[in-house]
Protein backbone atom coordinates (compact mmCIF):
# COMPACT_ATOMS: atom_id res chain seq x y z
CA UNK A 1 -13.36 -19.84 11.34
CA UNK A 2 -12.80 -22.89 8.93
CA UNK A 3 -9.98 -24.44 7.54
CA UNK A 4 -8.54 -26.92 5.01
CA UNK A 5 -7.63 -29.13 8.53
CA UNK A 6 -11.65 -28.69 9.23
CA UNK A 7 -12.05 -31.01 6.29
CA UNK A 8 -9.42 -33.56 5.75
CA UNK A 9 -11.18 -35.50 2.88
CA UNK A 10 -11.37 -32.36 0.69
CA UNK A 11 -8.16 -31.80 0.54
CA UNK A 12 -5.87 -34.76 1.01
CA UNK A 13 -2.95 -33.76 -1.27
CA UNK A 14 -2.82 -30.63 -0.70
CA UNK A 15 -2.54 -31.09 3.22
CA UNK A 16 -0.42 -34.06 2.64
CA UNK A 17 1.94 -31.65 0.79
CA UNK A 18 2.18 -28.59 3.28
CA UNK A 19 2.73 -31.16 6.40
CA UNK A 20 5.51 -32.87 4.31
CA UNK A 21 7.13 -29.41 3.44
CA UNK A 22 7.00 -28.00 6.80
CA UNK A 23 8.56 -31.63 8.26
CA UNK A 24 11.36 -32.33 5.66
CA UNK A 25 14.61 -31.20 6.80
CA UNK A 26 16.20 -27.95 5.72
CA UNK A 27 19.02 -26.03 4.79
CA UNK A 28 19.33 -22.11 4.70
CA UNK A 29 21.91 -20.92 2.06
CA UNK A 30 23.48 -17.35 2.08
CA UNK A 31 25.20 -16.23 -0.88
CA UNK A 32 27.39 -13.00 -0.19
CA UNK A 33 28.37 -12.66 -3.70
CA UNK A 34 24.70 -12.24 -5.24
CA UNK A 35 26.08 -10.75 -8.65
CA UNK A 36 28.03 -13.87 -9.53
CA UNK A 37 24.48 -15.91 -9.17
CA UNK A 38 23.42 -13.25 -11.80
CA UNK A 39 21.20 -11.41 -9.43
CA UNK A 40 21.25 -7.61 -9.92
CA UNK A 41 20.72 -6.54 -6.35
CA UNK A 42 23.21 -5.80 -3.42
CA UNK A 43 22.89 -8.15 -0.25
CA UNK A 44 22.90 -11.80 -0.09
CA UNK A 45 20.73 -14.06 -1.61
CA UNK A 46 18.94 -16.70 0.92
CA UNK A 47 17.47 -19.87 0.08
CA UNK A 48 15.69 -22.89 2.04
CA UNK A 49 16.93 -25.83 0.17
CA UNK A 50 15.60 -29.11 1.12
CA UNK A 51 18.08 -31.55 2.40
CA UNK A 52 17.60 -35.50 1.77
CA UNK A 53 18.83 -38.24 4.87
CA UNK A 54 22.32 -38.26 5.67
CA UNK A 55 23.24 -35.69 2.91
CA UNK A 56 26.42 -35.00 2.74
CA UNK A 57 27.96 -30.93 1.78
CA UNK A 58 29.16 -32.24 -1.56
CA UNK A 59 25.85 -33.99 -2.83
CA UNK A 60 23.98 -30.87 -1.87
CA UNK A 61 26.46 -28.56 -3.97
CA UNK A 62 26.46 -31.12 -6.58
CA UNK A 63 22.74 -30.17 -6.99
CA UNK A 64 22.50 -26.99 -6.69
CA UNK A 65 25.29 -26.87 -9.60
CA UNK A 66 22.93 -28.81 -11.70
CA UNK A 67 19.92 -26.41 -11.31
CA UNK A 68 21.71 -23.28 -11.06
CA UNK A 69 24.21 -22.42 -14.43
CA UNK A 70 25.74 -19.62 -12.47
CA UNK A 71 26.42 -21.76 -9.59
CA UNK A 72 28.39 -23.84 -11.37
CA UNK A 73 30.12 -21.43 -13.14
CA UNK A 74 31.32 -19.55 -10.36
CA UNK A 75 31.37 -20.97 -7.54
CA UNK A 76 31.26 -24.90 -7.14
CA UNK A 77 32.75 -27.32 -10.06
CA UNK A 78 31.22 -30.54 -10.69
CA UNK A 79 33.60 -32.22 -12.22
CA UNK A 80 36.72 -31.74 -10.15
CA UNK A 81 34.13 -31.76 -7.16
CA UNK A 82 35.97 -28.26 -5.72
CA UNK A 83 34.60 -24.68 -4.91
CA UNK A 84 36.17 -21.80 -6.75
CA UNK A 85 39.03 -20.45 -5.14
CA UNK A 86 37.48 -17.29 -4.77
CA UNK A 87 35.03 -18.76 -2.11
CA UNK A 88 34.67 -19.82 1.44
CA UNK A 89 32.53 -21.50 3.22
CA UNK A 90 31.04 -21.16 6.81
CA UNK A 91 28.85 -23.61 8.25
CA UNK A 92 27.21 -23.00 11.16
CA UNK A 93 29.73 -20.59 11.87
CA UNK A 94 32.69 -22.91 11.29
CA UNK A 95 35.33 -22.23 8.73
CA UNK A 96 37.17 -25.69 9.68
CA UNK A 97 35.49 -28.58 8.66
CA UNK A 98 37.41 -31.86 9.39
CA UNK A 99 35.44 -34.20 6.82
CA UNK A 100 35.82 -31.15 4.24
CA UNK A 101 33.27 -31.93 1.52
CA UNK A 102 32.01 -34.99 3.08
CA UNK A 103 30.42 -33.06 6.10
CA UNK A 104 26.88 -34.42 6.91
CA UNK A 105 24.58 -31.64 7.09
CA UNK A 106 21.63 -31.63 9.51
CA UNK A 107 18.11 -29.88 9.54
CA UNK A 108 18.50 -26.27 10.06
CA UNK A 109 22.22 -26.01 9.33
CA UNK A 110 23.03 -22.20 7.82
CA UNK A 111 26.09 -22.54 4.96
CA UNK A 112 27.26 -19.16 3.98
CA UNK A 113 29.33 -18.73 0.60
CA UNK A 114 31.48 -15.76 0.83
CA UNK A 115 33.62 -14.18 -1.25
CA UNK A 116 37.71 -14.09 -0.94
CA UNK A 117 38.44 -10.55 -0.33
CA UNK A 118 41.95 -9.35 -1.27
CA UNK A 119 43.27 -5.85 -1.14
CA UNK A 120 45.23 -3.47 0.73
């Protein structure tokens, strides 16, 4: 059986394109509070988000805030640069992160947003 790698000059960009996506360097995002993203189902919402060199936590939440109204909204704000109080963060199972907002994230990293649960 044939391919698209069978015939490299046929389809440059489109090869070019799926080698690039599967080498850049991810993120995976889990958002445990799907109905303040404005999604209507229960469970988290995951994403892949693709991460640029040397990215640091802030510049990716910066840009996720800029393509996602409800993100912004709820829980990260631009402006001040600070996440909603009613969110936590967990990176790579870590709850402590010494450089705070200026933690460089790395290829495969998995940054959970969970909600601030209060109650008794």
């Amino acid at each position: 059986m044939l391919g698209i790698w069978d015939f490299p000059d046929c389809f440059p960009q489109r090869g070019d394109e799926v080698l690039k996506e599967m080498s850049s360097p991810k993120v995976k995002l889990e958002f445990w509070m799907a109905d303040r993203l404005g999604f209507d189902h229960p469970g988290p919402v995951i994403l892949e988000e693709p991460l640029k060199d040397g990215e640091s936590l802030r510049h990716l939440l910066t840009r996720l805030s800029e393509r996602f109204s409800h993100f912004s909204e709820n829980l990260f704000d631009p402006g001040t640069q600070s996440l909603s109080s009613e969110v936590s963060l967990v990176i790579n199972n870590h709850v402590d992160l010494p450089q705070g907002m200026d933690t460089k994230l790395r290829d495969g990293d998995r940054v959970l947003f969970l909600p601030i649960l209060a109650g008794g």
